[in-house]
C-alpha atoms as a PDB file:
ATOM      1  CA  UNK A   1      70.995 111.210  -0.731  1.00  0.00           C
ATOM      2  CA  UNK A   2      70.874 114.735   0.966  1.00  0.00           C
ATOM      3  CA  UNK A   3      72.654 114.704   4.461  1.00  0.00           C
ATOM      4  CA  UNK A   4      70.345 115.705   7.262  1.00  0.00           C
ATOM      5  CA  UNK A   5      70.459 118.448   9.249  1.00  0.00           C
ATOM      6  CA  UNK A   6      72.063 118.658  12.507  1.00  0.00           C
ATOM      7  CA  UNK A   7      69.396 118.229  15.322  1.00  0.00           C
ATOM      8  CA  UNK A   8      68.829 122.036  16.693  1.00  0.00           C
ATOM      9  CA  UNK A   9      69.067 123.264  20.152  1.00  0.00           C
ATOM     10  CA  UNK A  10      66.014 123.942  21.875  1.00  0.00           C
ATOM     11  CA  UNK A  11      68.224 126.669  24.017  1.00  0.00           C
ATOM     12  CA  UNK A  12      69.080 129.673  21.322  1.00  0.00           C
ATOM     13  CA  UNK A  13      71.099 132.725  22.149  1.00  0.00           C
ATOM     14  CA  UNK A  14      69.782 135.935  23.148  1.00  0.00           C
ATOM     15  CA  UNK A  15      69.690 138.370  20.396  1.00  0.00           C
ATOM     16  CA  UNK A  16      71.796 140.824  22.293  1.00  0.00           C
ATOM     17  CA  UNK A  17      74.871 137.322  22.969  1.00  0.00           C
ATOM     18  CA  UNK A  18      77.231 137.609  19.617  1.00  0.00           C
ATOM     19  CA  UNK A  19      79.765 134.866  19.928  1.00  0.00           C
ATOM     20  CA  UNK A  20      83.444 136.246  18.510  1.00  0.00           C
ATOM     21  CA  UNK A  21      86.984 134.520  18.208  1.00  0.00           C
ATOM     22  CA  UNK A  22      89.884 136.273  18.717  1.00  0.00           C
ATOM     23  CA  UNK A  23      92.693 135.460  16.957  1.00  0.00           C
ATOM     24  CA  UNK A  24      95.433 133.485  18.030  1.00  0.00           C
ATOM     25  CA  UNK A  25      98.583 136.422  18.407  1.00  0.00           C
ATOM     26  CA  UNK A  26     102.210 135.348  18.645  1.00  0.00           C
ATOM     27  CA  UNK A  27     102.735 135.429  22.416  1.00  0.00           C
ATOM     28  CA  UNK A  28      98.953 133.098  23.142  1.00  0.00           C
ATOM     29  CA  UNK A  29     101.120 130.687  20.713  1.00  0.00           C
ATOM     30  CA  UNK A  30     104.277 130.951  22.529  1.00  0.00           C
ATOM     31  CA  UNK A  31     102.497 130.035  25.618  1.00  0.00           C
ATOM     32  CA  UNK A  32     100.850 127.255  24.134  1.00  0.00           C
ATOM     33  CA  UNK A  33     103.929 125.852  23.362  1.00  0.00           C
ATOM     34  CA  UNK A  34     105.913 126.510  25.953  1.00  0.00           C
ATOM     35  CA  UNK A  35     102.677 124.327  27.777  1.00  0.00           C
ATOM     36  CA  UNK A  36     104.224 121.434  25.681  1.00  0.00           C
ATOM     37  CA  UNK A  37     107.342 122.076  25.823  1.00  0.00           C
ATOM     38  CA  UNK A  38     107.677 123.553  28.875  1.00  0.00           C
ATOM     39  CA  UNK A  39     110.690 124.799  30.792  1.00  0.00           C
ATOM     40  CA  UNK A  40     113.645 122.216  32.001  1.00  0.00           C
ATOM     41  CA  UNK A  41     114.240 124.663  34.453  1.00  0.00           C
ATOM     42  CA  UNK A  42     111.189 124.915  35.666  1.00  0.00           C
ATOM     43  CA  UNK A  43     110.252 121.449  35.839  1.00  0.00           C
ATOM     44  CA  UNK A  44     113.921 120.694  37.066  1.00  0.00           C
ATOM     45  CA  UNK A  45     113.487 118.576  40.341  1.00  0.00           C
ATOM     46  CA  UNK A  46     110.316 116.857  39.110  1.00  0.00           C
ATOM     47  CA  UNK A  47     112.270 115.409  35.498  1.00  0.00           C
ATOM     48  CA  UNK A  48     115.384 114.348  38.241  1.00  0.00           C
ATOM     49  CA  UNK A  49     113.324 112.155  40.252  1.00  0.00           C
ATOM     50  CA  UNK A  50     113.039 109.811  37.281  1.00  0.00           C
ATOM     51  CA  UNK A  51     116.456 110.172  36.753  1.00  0.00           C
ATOM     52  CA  UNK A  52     118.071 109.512  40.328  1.00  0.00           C
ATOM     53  CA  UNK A  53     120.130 106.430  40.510  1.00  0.00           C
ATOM     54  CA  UNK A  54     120.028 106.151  36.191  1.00  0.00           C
ATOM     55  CA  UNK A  55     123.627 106.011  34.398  1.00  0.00           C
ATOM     56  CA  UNK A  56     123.270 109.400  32.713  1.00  0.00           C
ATOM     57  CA  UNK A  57     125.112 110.896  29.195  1.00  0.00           C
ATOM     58  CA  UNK A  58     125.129 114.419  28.771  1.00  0.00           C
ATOM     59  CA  UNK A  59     124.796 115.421  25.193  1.00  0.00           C
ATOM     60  CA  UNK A  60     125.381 118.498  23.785  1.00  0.00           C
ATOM     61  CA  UNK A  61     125.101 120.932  20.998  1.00  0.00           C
ATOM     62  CA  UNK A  62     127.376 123.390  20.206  1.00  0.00           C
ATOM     63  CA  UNK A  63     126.182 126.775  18.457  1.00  0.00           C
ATOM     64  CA  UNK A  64     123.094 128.134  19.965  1.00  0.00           C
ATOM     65  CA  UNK A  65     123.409 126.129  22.501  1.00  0.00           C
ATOM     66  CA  UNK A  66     126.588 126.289  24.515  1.00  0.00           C
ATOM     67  CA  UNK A  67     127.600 129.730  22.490  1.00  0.00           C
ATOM     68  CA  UNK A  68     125.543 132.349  21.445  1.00  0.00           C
ATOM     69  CA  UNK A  69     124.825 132.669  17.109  1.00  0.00           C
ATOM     70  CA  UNK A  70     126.991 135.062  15.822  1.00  0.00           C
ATOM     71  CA  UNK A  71     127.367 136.498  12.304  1.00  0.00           C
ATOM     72  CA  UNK A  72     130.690 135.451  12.055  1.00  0.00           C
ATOM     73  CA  UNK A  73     131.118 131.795  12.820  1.00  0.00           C
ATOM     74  CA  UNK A  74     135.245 132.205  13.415  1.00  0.00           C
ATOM     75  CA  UNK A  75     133.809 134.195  16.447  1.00  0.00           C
ATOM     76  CA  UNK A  76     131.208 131.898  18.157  1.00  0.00           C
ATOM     77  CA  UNK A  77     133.261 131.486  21.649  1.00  0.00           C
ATOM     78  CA  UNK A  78     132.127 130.240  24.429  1.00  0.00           C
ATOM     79  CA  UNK A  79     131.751 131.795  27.801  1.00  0.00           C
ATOM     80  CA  UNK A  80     134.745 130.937  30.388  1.00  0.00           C
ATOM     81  CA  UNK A  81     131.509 130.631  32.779  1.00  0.00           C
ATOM     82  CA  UNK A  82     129.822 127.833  30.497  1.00  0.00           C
ATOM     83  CA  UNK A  83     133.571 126.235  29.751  1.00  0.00           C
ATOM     84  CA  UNK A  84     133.919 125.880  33.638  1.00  0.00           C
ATOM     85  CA  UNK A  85     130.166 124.226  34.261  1.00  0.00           C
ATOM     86  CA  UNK A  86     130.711 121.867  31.064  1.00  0.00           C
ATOM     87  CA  UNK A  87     133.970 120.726  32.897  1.00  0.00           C
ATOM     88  CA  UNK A  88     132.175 120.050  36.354  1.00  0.00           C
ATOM     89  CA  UNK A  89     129.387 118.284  34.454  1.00  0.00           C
ATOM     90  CA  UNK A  90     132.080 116.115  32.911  1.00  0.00           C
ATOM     91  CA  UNK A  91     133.808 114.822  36.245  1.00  0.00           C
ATOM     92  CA  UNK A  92     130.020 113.368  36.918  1.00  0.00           C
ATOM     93  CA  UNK A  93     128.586 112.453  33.516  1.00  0.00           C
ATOM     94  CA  UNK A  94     129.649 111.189  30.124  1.00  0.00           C
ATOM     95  CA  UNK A  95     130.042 114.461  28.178  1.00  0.00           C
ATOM     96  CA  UNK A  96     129.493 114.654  24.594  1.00  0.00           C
ATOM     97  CA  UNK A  97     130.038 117.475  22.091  1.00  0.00           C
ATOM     98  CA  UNK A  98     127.551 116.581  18.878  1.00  0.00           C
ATOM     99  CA  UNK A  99     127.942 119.569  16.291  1.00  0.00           C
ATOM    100  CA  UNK A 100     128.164 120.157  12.863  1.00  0.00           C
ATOM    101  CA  UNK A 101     131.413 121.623  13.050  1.00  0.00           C
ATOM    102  CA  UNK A 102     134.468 119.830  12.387  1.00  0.00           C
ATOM    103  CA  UNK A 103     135.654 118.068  15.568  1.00  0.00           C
ATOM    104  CA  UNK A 104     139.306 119.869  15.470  1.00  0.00           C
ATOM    105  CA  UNK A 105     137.536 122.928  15.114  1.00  0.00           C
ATOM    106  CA  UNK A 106     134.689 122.762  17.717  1.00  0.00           C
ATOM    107  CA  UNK A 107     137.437 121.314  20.049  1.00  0.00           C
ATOM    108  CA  UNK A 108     139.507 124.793  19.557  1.00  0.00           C
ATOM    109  CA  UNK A 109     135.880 126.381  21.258  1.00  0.00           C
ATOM    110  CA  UNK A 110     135.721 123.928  23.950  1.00  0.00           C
ATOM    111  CA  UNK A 111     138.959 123.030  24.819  1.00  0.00           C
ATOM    112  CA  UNK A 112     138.258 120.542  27.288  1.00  0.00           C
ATOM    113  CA  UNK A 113     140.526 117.325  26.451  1.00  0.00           C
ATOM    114  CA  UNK A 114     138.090 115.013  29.120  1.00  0.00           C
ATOM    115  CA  UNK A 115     134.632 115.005  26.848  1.00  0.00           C
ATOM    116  CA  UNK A 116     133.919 113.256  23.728  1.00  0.00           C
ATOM    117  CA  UNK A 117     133.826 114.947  20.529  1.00  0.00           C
ATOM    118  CA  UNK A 118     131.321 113.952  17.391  1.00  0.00           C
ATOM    119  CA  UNK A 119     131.980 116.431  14.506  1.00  0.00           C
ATOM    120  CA  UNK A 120     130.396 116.740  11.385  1.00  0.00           C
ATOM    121  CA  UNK A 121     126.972 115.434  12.877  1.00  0.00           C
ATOM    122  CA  UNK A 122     128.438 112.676  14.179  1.00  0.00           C
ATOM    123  CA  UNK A 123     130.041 110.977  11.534  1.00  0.00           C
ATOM    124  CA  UNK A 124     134.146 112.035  13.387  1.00  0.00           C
ATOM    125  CA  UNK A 125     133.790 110.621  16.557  1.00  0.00           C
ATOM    126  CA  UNK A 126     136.340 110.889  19.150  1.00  0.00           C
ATOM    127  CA  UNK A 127     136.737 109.967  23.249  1.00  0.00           C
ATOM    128  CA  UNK A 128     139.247 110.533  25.735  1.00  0.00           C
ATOM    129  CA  UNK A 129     140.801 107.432  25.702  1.00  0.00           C
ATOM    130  CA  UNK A 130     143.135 106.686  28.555  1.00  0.00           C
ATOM    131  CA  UNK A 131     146.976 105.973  28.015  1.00  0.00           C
ATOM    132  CA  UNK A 132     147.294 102.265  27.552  1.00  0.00           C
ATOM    133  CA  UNK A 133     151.237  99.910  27.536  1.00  0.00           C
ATOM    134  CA  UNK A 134     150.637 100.140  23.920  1.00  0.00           C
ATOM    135  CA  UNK A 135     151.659 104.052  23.907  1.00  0.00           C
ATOM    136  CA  UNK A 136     148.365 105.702  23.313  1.00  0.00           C
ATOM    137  CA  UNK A 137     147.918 109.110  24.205  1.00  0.00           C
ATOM    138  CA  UNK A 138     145.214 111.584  24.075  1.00  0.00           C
ATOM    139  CA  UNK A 139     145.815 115.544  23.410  1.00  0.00           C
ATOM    140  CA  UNK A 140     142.939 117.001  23.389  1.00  0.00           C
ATOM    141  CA  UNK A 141     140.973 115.209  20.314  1.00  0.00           C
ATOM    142  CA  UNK A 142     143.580 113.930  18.928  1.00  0.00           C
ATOM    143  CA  UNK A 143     144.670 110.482  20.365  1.00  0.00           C
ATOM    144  CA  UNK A 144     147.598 108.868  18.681  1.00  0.00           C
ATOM    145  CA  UNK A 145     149.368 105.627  18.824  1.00  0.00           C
ATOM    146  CA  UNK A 146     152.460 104.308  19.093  1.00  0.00           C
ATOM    147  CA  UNK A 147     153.980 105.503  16.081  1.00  0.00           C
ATOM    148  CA  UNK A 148     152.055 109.044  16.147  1.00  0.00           C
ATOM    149  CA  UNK A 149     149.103 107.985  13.914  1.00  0.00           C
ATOM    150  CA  UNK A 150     145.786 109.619  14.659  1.00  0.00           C
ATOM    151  CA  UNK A 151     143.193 106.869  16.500  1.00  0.00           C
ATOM    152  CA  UNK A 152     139.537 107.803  15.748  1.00  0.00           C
ATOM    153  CA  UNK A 153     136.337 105.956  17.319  1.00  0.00           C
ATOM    154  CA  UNK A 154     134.244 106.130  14.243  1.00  0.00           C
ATOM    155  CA  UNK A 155     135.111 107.619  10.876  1.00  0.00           C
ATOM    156  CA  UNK A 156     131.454 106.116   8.576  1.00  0.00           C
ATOM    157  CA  UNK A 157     132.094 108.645   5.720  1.00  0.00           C
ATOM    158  CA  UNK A 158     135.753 108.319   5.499  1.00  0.00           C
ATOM    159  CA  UNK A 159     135.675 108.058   1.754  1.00  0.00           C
ATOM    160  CA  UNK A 160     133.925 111.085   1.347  1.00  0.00           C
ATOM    161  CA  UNK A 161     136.421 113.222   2.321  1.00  0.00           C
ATOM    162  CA  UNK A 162     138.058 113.889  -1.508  1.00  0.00           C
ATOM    163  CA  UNK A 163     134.526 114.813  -2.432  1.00  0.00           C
ATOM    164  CA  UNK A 164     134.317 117.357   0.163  1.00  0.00           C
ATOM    165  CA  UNK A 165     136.861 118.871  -0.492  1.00  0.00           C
ATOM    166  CA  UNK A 166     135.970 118.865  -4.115  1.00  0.00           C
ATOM    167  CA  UNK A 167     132.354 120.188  -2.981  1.00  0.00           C
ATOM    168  CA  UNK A 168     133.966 122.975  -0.464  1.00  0.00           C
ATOM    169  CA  UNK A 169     136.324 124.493  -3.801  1.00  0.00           C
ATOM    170  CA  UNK A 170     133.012 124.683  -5.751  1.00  0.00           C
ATOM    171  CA  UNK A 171     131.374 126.521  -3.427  1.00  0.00           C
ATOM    172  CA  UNK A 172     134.026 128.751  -2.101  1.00  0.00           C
ATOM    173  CA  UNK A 173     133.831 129.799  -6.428  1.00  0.00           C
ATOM    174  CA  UNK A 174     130.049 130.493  -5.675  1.00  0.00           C
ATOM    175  CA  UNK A 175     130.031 132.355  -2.540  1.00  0.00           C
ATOM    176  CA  UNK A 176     132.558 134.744  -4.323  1.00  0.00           C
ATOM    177  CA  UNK A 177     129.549 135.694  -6.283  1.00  0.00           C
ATOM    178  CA  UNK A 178     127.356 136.537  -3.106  1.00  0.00           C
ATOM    179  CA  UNK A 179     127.894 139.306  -0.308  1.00  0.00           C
ATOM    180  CA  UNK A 180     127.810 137.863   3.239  1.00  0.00           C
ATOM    181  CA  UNK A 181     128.203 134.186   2.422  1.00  0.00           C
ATOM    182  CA  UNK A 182     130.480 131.924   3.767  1.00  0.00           C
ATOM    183  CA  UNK A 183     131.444 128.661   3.382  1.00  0.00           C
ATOM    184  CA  UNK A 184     132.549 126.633   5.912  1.00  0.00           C
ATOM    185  CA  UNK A 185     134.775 122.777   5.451  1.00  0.00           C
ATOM    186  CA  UNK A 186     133.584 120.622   8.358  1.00  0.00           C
ATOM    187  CA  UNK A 187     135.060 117.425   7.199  1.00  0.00           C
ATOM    188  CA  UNK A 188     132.517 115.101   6.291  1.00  0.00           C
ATOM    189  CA  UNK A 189     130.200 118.185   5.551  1.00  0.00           C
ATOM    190  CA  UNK A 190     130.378 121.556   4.051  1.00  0.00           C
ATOM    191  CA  UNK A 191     128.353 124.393   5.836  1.00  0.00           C
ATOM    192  CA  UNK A 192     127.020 127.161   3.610  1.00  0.00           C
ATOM    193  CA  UNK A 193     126.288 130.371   6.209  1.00  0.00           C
ATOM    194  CA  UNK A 194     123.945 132.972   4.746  1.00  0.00           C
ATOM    195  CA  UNK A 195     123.077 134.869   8.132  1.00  0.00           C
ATOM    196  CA  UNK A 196     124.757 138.151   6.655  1.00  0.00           C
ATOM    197  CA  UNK A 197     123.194 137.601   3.135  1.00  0.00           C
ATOM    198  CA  UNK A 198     120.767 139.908   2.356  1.00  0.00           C
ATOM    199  CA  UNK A 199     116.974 137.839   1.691  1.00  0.00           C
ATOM    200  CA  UNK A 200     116.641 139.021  -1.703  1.00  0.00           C
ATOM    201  CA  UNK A 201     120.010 136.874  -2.741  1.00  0.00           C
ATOM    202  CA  UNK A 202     118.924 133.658  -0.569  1.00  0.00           C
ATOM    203  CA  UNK A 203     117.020 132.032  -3.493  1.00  0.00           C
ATOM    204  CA  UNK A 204     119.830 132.808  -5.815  1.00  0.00           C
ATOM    205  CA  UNK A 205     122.105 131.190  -3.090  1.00  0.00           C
ATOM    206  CA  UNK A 206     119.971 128.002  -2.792  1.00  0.00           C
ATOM    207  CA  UNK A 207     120.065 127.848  -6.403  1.00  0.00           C
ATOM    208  CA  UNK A 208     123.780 127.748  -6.873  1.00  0.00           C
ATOM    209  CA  UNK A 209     124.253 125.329  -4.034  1.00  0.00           C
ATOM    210  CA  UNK A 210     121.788 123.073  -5.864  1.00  0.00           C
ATOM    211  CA  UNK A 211     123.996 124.032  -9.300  1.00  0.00           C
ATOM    212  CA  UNK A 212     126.652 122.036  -7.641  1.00  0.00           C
ATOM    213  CA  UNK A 213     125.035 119.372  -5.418  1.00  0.00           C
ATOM    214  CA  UNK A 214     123.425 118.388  -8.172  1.00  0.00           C
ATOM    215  CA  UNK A 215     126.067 116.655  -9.885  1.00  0.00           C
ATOM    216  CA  UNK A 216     126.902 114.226  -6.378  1.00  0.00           C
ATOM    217  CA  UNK A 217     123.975 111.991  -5.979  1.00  0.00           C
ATOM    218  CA  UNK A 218     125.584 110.745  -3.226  1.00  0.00           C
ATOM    219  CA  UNK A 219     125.054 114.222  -1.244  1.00  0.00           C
ATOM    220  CA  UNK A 220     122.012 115.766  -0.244  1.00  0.00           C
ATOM    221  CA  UNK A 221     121.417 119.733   1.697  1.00  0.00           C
ATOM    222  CA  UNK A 222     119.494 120.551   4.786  1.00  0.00           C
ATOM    223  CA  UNK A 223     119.158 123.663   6.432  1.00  0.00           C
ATOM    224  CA  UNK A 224     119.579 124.882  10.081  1.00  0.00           C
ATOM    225  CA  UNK A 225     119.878 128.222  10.977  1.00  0.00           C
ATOM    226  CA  UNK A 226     120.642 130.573   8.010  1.00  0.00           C
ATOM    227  CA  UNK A 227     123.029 127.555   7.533  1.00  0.00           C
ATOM    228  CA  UNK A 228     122.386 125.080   4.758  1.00  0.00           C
ATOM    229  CA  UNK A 229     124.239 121.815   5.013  1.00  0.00           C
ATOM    230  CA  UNK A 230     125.982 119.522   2.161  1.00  0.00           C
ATOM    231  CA  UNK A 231     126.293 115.910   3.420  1.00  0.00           C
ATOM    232  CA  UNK A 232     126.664 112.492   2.519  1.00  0.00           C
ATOM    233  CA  UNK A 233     123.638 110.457   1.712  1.00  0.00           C
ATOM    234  CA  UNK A 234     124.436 107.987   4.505  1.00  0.00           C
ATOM    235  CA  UNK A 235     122.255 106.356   7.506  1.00  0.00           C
ATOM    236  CA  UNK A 236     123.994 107.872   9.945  1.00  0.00           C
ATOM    237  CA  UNK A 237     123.012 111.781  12.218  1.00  0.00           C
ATOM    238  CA  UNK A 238     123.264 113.242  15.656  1.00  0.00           C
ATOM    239  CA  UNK A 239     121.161 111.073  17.180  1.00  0.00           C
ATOM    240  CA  UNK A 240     122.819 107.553  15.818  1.00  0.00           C
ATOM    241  CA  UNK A 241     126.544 109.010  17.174  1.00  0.00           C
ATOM    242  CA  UNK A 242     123.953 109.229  20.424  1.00  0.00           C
ATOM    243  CA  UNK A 243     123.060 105.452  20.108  1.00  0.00           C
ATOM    244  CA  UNK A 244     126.827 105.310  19.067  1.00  0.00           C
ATOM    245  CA  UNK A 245     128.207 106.604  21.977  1.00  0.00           C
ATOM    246  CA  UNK A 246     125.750 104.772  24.517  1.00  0.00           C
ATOM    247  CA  UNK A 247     126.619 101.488  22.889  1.00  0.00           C
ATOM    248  CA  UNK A 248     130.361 101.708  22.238  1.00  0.00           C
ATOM    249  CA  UNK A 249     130.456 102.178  26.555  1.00  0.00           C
ATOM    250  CA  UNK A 250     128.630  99.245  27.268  1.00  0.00           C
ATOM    251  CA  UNK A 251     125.259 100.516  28.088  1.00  0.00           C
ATOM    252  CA  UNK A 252     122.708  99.163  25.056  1.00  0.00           C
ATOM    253  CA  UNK A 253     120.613  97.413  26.356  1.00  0.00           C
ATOM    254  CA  UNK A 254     120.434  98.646  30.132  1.00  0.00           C
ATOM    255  CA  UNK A 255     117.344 100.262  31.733  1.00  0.00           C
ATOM    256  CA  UNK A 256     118.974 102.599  33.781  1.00  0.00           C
ATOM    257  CA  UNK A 257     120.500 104.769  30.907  1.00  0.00           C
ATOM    258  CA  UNK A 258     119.148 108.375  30.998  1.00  0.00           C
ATOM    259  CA  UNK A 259     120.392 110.460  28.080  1.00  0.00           C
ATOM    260  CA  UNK A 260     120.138 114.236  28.296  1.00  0.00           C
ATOM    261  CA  UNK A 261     120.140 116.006  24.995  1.00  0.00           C
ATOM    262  CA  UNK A 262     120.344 119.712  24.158  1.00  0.00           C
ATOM    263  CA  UNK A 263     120.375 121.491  21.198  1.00  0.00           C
ATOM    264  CA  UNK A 264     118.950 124.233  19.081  1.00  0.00           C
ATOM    265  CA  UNK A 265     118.493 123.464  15.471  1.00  0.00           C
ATOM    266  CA  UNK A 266     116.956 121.398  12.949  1.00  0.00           C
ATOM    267  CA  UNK A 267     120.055 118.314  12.689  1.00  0.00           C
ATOM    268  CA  UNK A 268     119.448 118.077  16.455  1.00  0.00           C
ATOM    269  CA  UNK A 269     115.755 116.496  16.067  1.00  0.00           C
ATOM    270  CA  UNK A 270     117.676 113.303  15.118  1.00  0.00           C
ATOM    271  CA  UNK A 271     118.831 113.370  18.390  1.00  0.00           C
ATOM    272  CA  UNK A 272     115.568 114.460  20.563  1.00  0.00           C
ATOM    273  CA  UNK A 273     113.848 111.432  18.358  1.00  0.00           C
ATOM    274  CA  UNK A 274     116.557 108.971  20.050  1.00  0.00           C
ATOM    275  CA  UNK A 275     115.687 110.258  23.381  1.00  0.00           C
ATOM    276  CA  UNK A 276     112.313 110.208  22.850  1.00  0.00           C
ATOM    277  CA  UNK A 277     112.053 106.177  21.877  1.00  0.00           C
ATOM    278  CA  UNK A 278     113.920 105.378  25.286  1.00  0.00           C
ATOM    279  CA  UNK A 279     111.705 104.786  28.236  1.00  0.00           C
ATOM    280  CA  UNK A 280     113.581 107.226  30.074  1.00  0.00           C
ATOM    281  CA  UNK A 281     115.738 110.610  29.000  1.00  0.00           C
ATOM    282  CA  UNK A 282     115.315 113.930  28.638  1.00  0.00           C
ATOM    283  CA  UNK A 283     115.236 116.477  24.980  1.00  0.00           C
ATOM    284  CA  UNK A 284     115.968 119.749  25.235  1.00  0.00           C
ATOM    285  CA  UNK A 285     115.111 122.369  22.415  1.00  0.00           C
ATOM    286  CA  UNK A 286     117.013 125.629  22.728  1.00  0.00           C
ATOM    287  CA  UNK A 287     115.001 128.513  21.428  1.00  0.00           C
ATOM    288  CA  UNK A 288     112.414 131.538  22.357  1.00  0.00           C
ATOM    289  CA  UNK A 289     110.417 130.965  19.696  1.00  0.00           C
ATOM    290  CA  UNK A 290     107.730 128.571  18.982  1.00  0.00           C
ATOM    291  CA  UNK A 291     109.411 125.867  16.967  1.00  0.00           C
ATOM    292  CA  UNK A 292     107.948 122.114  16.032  1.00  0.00           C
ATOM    293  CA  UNK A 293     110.024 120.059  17.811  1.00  0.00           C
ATOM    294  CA  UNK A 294     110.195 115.947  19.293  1.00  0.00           C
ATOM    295  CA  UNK A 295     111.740 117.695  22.234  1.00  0.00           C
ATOM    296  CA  UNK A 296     109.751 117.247  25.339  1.00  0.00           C
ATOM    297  CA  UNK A 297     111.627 120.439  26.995  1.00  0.00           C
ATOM    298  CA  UNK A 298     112.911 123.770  26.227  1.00  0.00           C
ATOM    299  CA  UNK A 299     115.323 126.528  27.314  1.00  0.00           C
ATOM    300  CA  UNK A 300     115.014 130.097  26.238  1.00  0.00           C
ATOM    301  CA  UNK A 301     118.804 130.591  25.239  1.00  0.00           C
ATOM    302  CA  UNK A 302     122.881 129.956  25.858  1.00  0.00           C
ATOM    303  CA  UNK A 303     122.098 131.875  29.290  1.00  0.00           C
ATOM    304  CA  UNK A 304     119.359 129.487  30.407  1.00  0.00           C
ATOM    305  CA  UNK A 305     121.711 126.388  29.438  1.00  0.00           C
ATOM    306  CA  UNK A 306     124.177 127.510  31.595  1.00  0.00           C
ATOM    307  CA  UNK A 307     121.596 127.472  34.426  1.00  0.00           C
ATOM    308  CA  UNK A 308     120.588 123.975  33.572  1.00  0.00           C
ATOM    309  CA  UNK A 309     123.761 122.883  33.635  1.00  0.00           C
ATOM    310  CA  UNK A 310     124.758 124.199  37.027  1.00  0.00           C
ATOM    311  CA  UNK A 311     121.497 122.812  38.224  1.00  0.00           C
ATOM    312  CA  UNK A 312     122.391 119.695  37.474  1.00  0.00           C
ATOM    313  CA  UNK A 313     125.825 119.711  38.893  1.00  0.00           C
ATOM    314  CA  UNK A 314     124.409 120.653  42.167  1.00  0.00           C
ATOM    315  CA  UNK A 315     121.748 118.092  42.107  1.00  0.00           C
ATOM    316  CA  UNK A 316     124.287 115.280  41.629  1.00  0.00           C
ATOM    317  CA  UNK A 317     127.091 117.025  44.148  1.00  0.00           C
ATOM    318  CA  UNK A 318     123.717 116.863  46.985  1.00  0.00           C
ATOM    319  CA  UNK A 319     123.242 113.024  45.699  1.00  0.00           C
ATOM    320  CA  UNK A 320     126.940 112.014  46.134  1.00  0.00           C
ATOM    321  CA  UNK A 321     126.757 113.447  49.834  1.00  0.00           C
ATOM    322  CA  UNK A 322     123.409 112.145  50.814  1.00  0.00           C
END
């Protein structure tokens, strides 16, 4: 049966009218975007009047987020600026550090013993617990017992670690192979950095990552950015330390819990997902590009976190005095 024609309009156009479209360019994108994701900055007091009175948890990436990317990740320091503002948002809030980095080593960045640390996506998890009769102490991340043994919160990979280190050997053999790459032991994960890797030698990369990888079905890759990332094929990410962390201090199943989450890359939409299931939070996506994201905000770069963050430190200094 032939499909009919569309009823035509008795108005036409004028012979001289030519109807054109212009294409979309990269900064009528960006603006689209930004229109739905738009700026936390911006839209500061408005997202805080939902959150007044609300038990909130600061959570918070580490590279791109809190410290610029750099080529070299040895070298990705932190401002003394954003160190101070972190520590002022801590004496308010719950303060997290969720990275990929191994906790002992993002902890050498951030040097703040009063936050909580989650390295290797989450999956090394540790708090500043207080000193207790039975002779705990905290330094730092490290909080031992009694008899000097290291107390973690939550180690769910903690028979992976031989096969990491197993993995990182492998690959350290690869990278030799490969100008510019680097290979970094986070633990519970092994990061593979290609951002000084000329293009032309990523495939190759990918491929000899997958040489090895293949052979532990109980790993699996991602990739961030110019960072892929060897893991263990377990139920657990950023934003399940989140849920984690929210749980383990006794606030589950209350209302009033509003999460804050910033990050930059790709492991962090775990998180923004978390936040964005909660009847009340708030997702940040770091970045100046147009990005898909479950993040309901953005920030432009380190620079604009800062801001964000002294923002909010303000706001709640005004609401303890008022």
């Amino acid at each position: 049966m032939k499909e009919s024609s569309p009823p035509r309009s008795r108005r036409c156009l004028r012979s001289d009218t030519s109807a054109t479209l212009e294409p979309e360019t990269p900064d009528t994108q960006y603006k689209a975007w930004k229109a739905r994701h738009p700026s936390a900055l911006d839209n500061f007091d408005r997202i805080f009047e939902v959150a007044d009175a609300k038990q909130i948890f600061v959570f918070l990436d580490y590279d791109g987020t809190l410290s610029p990317i750099v080529e070299d990740p040895e070298r990705a320091f932190m401002s003394d600026e954003m160190r101070n503002v972190v520590k002022e948002v801590a004496t308010f809030f719950v303060t997290a550090i969720i990275t990929g980095r191994r906790r002992e080593k993002v902890y050498e960045f951030v040097q703040l013993p009063e936050l909580y640390y989650a390295g290797s996506h989450g999956m090394d998890i540790m708090g500043p617990l207080p000193q207790t009769s039975n002779g705990v102490k905290t330094y730092g991340t490290k909080t031992l017992d009694g008899t000097g043994n290291e107390v973690v919160l939550f180690q769910p990979a903690n028979d992976i670690t031989c096969i990491m280190d197993e993995v990182y050997r492998l690959l350290e053999e690869k990278a030799r192979k490969i100008s510019g790459a680097r290979i970094e032991h986070n633990k519970f994960c092994v990061s593979v950095h290609f951002r000084c890797v000329k293009e032309e030698n990523w495939l190759h990369l990918a491929e000899e990552v997958n040489s090895v990888i293949k052979s532990y079905p109980n790993l699996y890759a991602t990739q961030g950015r110019k960072v892929l990332e060897i893991r263990p094929s377990i139920l657990w990410n950023k934003g399940r330390a989140l849920e984690f962390l929210i749980r383990t201090l006794g606030f589950a199943n209350r209302n009033g819990v509003f999460p804050i989450y910033i990050g930059d890359d790709q492991t962090d939409e775990d998180a923004f997902k978390v936040v964005a299931r909660r009847r009340h939070g708030l997702s940040i996506l770091v970045s100046d590009s147009v990005k898909e994201t479950h993040a309901s905000h953005s920030l432009q770069d380190p620079n604009e976190v800062l801001k964000f963050l002294q923002h909010l430190v303000k706001w709640r200094k005004m609401s303890v005095r008022s």
